[in-house]
PDB file of N, CA and C in Angstrom:
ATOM      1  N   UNK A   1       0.849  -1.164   0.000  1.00  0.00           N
ATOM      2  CA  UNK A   1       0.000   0.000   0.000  1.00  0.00           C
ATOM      3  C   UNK A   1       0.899   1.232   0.000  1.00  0.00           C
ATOM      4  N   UNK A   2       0.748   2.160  -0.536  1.00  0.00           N
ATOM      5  CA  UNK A   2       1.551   3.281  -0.972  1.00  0.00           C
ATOM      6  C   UNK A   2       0.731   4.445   0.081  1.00  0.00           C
ATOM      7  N   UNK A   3       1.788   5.645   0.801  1.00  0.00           N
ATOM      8  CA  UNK A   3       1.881   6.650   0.954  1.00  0.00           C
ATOM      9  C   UNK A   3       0.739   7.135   1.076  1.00  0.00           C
ATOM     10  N   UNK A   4       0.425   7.554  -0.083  1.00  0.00           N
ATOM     11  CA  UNK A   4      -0.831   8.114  -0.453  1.00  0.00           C
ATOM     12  C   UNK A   4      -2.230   7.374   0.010  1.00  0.00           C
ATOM     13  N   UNK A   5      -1.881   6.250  -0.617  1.00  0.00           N
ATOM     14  CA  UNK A   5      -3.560   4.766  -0.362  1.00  0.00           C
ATOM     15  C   UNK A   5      -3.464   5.057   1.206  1.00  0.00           C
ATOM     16  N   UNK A   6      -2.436   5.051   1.876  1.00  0.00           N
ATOM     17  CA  UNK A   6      -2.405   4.800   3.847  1.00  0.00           C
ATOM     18  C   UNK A   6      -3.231   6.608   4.319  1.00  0.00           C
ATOM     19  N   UNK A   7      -2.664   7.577   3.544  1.00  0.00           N
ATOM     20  CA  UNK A   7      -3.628   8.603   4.298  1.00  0.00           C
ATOM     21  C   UNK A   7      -4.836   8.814   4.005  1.00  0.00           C
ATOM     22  N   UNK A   8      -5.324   8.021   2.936  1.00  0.00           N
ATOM     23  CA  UNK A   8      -6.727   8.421   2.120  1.00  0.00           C
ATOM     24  C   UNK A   8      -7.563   7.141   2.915  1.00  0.00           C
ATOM     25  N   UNK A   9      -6.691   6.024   3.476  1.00  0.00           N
ATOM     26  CA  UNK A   9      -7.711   5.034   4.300  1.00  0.00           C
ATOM     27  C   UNK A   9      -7.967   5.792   5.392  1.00  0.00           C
ATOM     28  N   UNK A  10      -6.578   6.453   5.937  1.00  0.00           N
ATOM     29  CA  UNK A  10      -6.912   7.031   7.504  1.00  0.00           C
ATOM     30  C   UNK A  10      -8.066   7.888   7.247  1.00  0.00           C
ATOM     31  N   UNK A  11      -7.943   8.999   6.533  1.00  0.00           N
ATOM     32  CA  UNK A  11      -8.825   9.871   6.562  1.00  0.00           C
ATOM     33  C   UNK A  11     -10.431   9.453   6.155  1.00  0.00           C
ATOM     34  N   UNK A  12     -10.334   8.330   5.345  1.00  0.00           N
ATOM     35  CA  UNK A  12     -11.839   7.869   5.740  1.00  0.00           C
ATOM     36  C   UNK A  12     -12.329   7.271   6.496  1.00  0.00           C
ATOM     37  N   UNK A  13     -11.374   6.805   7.366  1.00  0.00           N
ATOM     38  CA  UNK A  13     -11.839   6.039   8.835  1.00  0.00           C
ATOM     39  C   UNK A  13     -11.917   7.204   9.507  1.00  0.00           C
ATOM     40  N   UNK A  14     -11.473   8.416   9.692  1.00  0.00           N
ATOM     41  CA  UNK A  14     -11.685   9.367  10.447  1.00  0.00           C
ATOM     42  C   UNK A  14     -12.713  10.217  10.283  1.00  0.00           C
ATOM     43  N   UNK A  15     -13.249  10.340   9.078  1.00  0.00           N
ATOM     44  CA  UNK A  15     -14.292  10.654   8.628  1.00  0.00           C
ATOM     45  C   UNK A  15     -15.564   9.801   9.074  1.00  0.00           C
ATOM     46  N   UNK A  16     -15.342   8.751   8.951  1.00  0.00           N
ATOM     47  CA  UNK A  16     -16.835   7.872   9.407  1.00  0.00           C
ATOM     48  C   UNK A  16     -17.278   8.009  10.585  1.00  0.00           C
ATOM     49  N   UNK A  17     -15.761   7.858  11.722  1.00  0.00           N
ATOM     50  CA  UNK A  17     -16.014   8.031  13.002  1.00  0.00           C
ATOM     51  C   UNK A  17     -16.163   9.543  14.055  1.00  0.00           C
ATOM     52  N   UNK A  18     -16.093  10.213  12.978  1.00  0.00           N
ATOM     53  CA  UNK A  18     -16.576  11.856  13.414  1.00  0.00           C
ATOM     54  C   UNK A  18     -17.735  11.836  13.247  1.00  0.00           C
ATOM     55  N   UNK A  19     -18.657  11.269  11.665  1.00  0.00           N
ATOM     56  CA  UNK A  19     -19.900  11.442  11.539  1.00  0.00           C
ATOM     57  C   UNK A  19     -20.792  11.067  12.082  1.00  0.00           C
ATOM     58  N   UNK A  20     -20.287   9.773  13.427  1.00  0.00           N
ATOM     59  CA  UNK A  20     -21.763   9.447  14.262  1.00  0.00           C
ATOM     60  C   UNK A  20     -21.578  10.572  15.687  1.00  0.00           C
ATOM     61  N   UNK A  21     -20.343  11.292  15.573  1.00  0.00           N
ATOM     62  CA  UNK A  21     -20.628  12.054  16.799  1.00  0.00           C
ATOM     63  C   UNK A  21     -21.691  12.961  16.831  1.00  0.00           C
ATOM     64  N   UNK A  22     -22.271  13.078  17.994  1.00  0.00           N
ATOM     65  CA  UNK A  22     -23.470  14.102  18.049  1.00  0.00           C
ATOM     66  C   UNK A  22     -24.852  13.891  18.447  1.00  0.00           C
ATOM     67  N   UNK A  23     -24.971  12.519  17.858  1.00  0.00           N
ATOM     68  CA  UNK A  23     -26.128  11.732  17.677  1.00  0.00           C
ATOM     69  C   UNK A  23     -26.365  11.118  19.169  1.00  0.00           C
ATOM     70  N   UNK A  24     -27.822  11.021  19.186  1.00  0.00           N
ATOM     71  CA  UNK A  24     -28.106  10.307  20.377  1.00  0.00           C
ATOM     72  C   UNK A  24     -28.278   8.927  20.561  1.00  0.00           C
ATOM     73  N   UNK A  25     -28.140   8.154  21.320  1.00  0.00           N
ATOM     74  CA  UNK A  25     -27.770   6.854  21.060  1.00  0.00           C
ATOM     75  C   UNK A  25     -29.215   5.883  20.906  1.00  0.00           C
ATOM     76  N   UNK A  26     -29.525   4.697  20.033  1.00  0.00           N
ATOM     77  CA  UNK A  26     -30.258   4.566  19.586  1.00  0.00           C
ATOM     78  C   UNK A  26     -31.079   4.229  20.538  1.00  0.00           C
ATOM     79  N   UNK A  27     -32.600   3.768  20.350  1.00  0.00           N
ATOM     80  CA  UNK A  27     -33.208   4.215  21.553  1.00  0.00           C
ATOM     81  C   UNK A  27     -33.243   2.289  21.817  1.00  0.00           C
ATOM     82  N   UNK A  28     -33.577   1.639  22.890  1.00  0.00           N
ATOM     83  CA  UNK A  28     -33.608   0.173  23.507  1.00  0.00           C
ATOM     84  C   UNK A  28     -34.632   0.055  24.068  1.00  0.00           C
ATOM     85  N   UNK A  29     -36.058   0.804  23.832  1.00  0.00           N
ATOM     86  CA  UNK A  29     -37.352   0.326  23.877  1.00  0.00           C
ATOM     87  C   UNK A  29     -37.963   1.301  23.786  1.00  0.00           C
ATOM     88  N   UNK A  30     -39.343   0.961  23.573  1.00  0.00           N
ATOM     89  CA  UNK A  30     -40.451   1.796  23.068  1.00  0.00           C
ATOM     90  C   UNK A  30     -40.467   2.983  23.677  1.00  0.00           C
ATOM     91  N   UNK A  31     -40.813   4.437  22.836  1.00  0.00           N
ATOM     92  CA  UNK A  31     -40.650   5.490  23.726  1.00  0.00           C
ATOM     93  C   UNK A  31     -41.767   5.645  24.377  1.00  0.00           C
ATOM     94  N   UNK A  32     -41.994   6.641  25.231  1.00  0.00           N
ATOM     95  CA  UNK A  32     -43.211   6.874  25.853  1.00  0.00           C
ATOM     96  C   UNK A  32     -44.210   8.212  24.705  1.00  0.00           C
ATOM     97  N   UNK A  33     -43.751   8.414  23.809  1.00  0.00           N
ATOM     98  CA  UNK A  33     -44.699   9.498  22.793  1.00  0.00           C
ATOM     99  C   UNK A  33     -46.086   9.229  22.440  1.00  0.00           C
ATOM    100  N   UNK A  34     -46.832  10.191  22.383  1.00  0.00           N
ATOM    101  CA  UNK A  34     -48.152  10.081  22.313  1.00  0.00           C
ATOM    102  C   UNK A  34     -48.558   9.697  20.789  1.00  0.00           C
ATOM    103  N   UNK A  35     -49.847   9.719  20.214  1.00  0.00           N
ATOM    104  CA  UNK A  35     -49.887   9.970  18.615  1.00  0.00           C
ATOM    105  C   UNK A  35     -49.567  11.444  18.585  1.00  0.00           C
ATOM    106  N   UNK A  36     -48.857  11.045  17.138  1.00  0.00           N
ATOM    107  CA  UNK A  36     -48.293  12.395  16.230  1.00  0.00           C
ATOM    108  C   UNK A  36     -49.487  13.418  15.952  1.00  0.00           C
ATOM    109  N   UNK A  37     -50.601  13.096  16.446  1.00  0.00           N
ATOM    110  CA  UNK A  37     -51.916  14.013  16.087  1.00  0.00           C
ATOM    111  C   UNK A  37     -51.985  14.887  17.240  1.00  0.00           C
ATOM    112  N   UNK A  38     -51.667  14.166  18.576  1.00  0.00           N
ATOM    113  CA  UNK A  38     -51.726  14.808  19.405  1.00  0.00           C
ATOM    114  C   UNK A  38     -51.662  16.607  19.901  1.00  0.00           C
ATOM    115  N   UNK A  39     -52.005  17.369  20.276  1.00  0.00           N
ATOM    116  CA  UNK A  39     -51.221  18.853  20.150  1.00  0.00           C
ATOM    117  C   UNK A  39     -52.296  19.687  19.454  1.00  0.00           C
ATOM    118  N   UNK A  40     -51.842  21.082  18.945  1.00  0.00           N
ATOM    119  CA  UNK A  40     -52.282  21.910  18.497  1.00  0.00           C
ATOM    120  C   UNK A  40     -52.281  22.341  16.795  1.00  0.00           C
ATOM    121  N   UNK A  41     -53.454  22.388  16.337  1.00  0.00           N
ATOM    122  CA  UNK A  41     -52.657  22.468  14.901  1.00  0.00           C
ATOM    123  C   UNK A  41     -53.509  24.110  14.256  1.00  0.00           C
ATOM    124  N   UNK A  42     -52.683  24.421  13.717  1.00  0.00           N
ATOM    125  CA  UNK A  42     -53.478  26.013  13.143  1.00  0.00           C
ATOM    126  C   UNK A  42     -53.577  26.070  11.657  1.00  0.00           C
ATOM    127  N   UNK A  43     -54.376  27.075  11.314  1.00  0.00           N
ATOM    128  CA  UNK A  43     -54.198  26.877   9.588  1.00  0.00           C
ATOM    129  C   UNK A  43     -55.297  28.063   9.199  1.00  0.00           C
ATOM    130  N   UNK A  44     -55.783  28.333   7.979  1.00  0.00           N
ATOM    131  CA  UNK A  44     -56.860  29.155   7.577  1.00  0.00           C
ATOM    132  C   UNK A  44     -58.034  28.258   7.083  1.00  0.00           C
ATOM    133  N   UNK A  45     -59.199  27.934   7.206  1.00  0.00           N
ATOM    134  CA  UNK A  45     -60.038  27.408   6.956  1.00  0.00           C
ATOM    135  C   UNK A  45     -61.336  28.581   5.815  1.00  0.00           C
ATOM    136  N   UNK A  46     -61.306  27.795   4.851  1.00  0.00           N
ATOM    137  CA  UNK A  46     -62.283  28.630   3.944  1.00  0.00           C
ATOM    138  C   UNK A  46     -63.513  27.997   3.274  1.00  0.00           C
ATOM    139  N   UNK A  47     -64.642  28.620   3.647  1.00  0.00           N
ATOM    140  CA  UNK A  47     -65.756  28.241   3.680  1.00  0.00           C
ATOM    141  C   UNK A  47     -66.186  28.622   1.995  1.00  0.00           C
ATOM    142  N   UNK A  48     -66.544  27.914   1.070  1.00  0.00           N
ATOM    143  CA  UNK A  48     -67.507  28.195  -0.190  1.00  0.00           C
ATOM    144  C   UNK A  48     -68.363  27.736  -0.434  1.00  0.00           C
ATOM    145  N   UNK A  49     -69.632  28.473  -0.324  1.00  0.00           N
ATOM    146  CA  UNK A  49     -71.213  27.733  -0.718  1.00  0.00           C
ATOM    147  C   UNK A  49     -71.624  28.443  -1.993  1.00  0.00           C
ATOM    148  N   UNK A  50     -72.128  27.724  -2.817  1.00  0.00           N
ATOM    149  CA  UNK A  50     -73.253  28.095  -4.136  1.00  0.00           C
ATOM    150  C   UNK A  50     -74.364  29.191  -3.826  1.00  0.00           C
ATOM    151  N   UNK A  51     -73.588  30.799  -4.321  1.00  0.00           N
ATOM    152  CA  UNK A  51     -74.348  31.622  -3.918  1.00  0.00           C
ATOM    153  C   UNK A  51     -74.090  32.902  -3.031  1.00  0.00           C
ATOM    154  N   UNK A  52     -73.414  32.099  -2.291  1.00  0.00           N
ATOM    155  CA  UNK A  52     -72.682  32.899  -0.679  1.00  0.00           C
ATOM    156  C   UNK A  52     -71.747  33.477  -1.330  1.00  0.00           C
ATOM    157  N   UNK A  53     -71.215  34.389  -0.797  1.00  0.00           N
ATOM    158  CA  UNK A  53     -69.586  34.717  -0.435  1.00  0.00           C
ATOM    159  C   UNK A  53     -68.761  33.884   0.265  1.00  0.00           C
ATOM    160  N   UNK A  54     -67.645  34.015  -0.310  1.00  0.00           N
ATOM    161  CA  UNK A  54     -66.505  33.293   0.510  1.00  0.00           C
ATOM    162  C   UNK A  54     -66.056  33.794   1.509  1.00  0.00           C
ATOM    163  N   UNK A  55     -66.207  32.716   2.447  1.00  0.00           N
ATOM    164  CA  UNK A  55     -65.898  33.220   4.113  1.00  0.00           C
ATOM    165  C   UNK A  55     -64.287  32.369   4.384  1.00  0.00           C
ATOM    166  N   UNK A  56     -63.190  33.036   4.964  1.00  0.00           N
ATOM    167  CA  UNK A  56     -62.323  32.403   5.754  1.00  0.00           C
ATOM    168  C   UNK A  56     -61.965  33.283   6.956  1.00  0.00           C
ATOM    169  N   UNK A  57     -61.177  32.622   7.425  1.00  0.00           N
ATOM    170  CA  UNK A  57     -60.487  32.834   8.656  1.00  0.00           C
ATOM    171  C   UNK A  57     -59.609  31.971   9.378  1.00  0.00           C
ATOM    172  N   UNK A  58     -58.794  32.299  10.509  1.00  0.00           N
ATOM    173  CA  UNK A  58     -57.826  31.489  11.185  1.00  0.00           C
ATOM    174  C   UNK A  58     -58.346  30.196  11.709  1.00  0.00           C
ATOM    175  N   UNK A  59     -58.696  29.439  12.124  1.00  0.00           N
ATOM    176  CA  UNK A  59     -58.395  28.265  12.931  1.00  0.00           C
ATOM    177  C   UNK A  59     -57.368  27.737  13.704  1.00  0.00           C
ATOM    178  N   UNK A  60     -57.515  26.947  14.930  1.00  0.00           N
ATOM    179  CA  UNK A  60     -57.171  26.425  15.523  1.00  0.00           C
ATOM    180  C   UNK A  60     -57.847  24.532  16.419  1.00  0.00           C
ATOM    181  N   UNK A  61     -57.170  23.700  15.889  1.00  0.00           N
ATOM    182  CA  UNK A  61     -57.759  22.617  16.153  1.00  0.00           C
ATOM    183  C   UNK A  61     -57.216  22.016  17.230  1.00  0.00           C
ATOM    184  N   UNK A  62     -57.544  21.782  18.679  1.00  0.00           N
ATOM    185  CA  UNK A  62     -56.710  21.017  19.570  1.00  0.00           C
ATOM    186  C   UNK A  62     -57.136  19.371  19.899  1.00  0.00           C
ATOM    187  N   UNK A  63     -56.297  18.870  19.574  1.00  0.00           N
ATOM    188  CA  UNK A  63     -56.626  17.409  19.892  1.00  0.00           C
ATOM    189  C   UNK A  63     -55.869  16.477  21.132  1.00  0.00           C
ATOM    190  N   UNK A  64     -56.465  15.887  21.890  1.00  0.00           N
ATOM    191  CA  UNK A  64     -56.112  15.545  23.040  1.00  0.00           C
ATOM    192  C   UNK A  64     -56.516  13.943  23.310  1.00  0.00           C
ATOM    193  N   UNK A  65     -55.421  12.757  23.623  1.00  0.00           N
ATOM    194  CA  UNK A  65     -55.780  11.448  23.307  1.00  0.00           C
ATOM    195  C   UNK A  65     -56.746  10.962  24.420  1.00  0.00           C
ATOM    196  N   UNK A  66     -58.215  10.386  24.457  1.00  0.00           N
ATOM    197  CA  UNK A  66     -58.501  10.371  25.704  1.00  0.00           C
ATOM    198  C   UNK A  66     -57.696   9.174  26.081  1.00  0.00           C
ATOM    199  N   UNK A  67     -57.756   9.084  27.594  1.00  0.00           N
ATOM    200  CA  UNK A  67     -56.715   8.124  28.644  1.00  0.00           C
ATOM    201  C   UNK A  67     -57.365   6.972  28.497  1.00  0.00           C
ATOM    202  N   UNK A  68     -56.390   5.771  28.227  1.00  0.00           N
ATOM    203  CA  UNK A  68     -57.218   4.433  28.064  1.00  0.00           C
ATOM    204  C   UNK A  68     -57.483   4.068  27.041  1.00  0.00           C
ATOM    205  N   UNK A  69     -56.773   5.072  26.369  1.00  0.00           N
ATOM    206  CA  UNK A  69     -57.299   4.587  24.571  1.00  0.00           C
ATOM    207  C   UNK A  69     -56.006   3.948  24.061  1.00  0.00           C
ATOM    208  N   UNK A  70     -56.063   3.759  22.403  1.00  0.00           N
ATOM    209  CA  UNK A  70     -54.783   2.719  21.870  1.00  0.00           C
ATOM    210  C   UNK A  70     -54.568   4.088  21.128  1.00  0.00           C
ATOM    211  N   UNK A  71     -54.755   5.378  21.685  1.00  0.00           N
ATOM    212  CA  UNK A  71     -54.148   6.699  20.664  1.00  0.00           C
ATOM    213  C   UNK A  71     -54.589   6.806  19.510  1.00  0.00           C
ATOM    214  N   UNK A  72     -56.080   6.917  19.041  1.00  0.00           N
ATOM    215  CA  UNK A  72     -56.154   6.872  17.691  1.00  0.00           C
ATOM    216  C   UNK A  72     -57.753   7.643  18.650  1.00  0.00           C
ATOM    217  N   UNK A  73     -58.041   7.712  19.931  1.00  0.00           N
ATOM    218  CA  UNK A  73     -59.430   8.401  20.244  1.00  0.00           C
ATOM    219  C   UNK A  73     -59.428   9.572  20.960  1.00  0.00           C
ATOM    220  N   UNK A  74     -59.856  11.120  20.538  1.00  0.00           N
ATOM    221  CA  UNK A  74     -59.293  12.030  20.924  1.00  0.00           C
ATOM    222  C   UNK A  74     -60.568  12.987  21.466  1.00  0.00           C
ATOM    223  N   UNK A  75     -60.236  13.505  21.906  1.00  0.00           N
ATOM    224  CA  UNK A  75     -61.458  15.034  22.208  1.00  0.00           C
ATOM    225  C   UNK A  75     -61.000  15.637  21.550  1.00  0.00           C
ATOM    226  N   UNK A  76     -61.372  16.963  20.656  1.00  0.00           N
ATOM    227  CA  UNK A  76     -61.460  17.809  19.995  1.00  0.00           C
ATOM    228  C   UNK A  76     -61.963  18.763  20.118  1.00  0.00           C
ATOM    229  N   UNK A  77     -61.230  19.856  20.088  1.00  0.00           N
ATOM    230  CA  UNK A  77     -61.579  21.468  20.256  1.00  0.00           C
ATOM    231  C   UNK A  77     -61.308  22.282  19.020  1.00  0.00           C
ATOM    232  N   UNK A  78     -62.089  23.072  18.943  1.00  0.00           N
ATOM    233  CA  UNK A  78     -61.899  23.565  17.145  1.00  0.00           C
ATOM    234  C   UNK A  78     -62.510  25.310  17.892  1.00  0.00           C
ATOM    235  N   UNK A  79     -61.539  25.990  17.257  1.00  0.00           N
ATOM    236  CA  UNK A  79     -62.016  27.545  17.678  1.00  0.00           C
ATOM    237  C   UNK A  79     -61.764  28.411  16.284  1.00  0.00           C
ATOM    238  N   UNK A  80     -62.121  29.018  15.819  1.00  0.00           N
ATOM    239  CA  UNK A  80     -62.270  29.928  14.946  1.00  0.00           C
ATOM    240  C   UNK A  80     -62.648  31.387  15.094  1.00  0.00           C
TER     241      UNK A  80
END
């Protein structure tokens, strides 16, 4: 192996082993996270009926998992 081939191995072994620094280590059982629906979600909601004017405005949808569920059954709050 030549000169050159020996620093271009080092430097990609040094390279590989810099790139997992940082990272958190993988996880070794299920996390405790809720569904991804869970939380607050915002947006503009726009109303069009045959006839009417077009109505929008802000929204806000909060969804909350009820306790005892498999996370897929929520209460829902919707404010506008």
């Amino acid at each position: 192996m030549t000169r050159r081939a020996q620093y271009q191995a080092t430097a990609a072994f040094l390279l590989l082993g810099l790139s997992a620094c940082g990272r958190e280590p993988t996880p070794t059982g299920p996390s405790g996270s809720r569904s991804f629906l869970e939380g607050v979600w915002t947006g503009t909601m726009t109303i069009e009926r045959e006839a009417e004017p077009t109505t929008s405005g802000s929204t806000s949808w909060t969804f909350v998992v009820v306790p005892g569920t498999n996370l897929q059954t929520f209460n829902v709050t919707i404010r506008s």
